[in-house]
Structures are given as structure tokens and as C-alpha cells.
C-alpha atoms as a PDB file:
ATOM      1  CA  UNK A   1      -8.414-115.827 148.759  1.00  0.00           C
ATOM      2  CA  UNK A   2      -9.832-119.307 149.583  1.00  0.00           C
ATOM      3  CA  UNK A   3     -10.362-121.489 146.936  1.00  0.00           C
ATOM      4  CA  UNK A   4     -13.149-124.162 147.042  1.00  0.00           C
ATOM      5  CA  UNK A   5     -12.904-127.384 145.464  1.00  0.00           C
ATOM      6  CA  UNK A   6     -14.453-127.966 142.120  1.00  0.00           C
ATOM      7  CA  UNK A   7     -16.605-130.602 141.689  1.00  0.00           C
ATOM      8  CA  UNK A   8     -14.230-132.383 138.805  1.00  0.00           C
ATOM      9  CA  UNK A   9     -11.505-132.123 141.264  1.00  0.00           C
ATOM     10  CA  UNK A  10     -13.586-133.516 143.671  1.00  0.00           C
ATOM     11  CA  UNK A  11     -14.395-136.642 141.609  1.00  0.00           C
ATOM     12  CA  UNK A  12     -10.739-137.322 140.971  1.00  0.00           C
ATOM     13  CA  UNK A  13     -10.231-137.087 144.834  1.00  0.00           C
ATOM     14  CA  UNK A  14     -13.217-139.883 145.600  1.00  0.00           C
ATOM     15  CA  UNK A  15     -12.044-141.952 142.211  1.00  0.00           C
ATOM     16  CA  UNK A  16      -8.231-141.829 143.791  1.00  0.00           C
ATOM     17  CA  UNK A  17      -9.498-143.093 147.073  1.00  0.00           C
ATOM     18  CA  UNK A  18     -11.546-145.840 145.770  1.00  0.00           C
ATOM     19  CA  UNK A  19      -8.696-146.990 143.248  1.00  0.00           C
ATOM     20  CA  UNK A  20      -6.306-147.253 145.980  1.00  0.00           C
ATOM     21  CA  UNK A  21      -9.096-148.796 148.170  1.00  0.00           C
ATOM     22  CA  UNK A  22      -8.739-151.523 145.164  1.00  0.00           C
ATOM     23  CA  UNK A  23      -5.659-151.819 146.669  1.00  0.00           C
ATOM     24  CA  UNK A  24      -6.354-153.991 150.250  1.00  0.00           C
ATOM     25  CA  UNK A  25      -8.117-157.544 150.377  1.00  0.00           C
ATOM     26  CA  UNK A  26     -12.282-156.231 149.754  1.00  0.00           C
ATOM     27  CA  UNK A  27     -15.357-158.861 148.740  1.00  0.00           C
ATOM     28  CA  UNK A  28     -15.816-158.929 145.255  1.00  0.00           C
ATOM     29  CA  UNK A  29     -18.703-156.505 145.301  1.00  0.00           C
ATOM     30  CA  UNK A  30     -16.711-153.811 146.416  1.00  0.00           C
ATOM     31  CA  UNK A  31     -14.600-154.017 143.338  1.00  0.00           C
ATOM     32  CA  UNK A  32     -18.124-154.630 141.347  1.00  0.00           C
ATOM     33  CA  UNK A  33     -18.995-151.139 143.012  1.00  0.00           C
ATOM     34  CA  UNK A  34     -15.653-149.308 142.080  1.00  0.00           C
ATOM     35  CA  UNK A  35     -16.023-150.318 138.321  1.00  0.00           C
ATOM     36  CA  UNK A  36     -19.763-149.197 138.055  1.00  0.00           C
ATOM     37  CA  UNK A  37     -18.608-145.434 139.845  1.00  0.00           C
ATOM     38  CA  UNK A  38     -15.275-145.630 138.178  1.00  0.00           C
ATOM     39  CA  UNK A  39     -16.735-145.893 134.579  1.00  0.00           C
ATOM     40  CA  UNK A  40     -19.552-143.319 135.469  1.00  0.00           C
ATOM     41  CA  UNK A  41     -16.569-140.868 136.632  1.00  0.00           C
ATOM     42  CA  UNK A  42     -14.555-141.122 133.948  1.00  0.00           C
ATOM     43  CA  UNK A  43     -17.499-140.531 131.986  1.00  0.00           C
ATOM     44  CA  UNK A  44     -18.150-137.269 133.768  1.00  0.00           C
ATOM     45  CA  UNK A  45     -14.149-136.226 133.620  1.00  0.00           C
ATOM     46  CA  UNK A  46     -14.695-137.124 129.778  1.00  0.00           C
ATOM     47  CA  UNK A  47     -17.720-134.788 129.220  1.00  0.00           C
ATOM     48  CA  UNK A  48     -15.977-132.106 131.021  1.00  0.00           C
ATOM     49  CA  UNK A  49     -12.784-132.471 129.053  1.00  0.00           C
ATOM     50  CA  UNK A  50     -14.582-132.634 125.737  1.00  0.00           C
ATOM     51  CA  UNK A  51     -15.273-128.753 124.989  1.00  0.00           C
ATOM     52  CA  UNK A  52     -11.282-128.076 125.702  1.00  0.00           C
ATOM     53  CA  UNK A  53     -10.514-131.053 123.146  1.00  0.00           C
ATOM     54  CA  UNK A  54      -7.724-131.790 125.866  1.00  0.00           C
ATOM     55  CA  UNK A  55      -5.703-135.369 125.727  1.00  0.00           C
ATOM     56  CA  UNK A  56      -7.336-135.710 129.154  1.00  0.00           C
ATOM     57  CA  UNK A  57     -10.699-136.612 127.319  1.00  0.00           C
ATOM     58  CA  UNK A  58      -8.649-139.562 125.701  1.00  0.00           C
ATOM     59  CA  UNK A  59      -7.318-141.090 129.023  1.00  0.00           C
ATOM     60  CA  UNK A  60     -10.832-140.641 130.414  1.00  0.00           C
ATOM     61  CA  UNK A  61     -12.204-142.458 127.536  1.00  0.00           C
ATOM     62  CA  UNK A  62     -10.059-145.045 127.418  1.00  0.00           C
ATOM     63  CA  UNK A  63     -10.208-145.794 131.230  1.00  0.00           C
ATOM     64  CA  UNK A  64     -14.062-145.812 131.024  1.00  0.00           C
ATOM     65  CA  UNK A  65     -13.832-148.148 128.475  1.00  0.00           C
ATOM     66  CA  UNK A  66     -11.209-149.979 130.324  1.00  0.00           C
ATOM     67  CA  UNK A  67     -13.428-150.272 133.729  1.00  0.00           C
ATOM     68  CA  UNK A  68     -16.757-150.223 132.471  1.00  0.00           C
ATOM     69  CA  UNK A  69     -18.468-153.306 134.323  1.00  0.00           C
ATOM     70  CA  UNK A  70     -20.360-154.769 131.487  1.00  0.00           C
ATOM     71  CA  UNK A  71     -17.762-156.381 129.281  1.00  0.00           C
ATOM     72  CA  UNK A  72     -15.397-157.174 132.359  1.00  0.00           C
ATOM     73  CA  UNK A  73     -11.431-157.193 130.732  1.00  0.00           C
ATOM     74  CA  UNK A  74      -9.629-160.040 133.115  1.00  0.00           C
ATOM     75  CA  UNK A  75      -6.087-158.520 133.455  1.00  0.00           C
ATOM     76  CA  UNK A  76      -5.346-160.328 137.206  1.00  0.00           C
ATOM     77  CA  UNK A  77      -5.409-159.104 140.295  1.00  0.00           C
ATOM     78  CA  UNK A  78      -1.858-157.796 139.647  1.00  0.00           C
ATOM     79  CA  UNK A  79      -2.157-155.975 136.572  1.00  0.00           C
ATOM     80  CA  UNK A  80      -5.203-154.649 138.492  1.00  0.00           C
ATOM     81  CA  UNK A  81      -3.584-153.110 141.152  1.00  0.00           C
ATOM     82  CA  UNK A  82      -0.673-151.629 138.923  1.00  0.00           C
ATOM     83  CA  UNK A  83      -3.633-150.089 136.871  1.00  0.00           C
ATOM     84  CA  UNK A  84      -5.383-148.297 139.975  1.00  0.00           C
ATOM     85  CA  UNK A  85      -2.111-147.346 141.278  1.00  0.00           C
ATOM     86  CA  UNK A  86      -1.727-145.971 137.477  1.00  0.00           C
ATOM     87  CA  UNK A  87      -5.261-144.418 137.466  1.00  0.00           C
ATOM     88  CA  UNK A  88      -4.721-142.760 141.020  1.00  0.00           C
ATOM     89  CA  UNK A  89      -1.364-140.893 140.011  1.00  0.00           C
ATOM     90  CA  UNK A  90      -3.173-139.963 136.579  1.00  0.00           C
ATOM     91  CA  UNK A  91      -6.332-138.437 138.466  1.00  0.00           C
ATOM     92  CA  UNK A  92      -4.241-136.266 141.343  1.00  0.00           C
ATOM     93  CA  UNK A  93      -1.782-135.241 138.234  1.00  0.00           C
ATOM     94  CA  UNK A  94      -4.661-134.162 136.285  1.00  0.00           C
ATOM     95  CA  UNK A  95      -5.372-131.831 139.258  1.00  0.00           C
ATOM     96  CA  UNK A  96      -1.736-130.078 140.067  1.00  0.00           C
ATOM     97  CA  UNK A  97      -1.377-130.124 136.525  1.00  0.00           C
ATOM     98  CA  UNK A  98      -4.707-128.390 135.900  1.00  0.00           C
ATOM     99  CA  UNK A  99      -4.373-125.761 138.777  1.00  0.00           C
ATOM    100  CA  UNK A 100      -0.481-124.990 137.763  1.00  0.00           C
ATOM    101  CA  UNK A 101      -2.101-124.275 134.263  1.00  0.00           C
ATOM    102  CA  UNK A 102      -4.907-121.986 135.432  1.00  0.00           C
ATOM    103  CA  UNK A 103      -2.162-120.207 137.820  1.00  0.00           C
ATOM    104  CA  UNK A 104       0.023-119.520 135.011  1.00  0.00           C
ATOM    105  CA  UNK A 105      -2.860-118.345 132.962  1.00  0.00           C
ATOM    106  CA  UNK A 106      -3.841-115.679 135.815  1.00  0.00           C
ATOM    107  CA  UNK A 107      -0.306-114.266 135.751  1.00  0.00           C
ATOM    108  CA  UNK A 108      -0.565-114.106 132.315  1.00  0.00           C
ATOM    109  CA  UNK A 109      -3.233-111.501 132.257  1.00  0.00           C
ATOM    110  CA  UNK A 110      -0.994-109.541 134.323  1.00  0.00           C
END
């Protein structure tokens, strides 16, 4: 069976990219850019963790918060890039761990 790519695990694909885009020597509006879509996806990630009352909604939260362009947090460029590495490991986690979890609960019904 072929299994298509949700659309939450396709916005932790595009966030990882961008986060390790983050990464390499950009202007500042790309950055500007990533923390306008990164707060927006986190959002979404947030909204769809919020009816399984998972720890995921938390670390979604809190990165929103963390990114969100309109009260910038000035951690250095750094801290910055530890953070998206952080982020990036965090968002492809959240998607093995996620798909091991729904595997296990299919051989469950077994």
C-alpha cells in the first residue's frame, strides 16, 4: 500500500528545510520570511495537536511564541542556528515518532 504524505507531515518537511536554510549566509529578509511561516506553522502543528492534548502542542506553542516576528527575541546568530538545528530534529522526530506510533497502533488491532 502507498502511503501519501499528510499535510502536517508535509509542513514539518518545508519548516525543516527552511530552518536549516537558516543555516547558510541569506539577506535579512529571508530570515524575516522564515519567522513569519515558521510562527504560522507552528501554529498549524499546534491546532492539530490540540484535540490529542499531546506534549507536541506545547513545543509547538512555545516555538511559535519563540519565532513569532512581532516581538523579535535577540538570541545571536549562534544561539540561532543551534535553535533551527534544534527545531529541524524536533519536526522530522515528530514524524518517525508519529508514524512508529500509528504502526504500532495498526498491529494492535490485530
Amino acid at each position: 500500500m502507498i502511503r501519501t504524505v499528510s499535510d502536517e507531515n508535509l509542513l514539518k518537511v518545508i519548516l525543516t528545510i527552511l530552518f536549516l536554510g537558516c543555516l547558510l549566509d541569506w539577506d535579512y529578509g529571508y530570515y524575516q520570511l522564515v519567522r513569519f511561516i515558521g510562527m504560522i506553522g507552528f501554529a498549524m502543528l499546534a491546532y492539530y495537536e490540540y484535540p490529542k492534548k499531546s506534549i507536541w502542542m506545547i513545543v509547538w506553542i512555545s516555538s511559535a511564541i519563540l519565532i513569532n516576528p512581532l516581538v523579535k527575541i535577540s538570541l545571536g546568530r549562534t544561539i540561532w542556528n543551534i535553535v533551527d538545528v534544534v527545531w529541524a530534529v524536533l519536526l522530522i522526530g515528530s514524524i518517525f515518532s508519529k508514524t512508529n506510533h500509528e504502526h504500532k497502533s495498526k498491529e494492535d488491532e490485530y
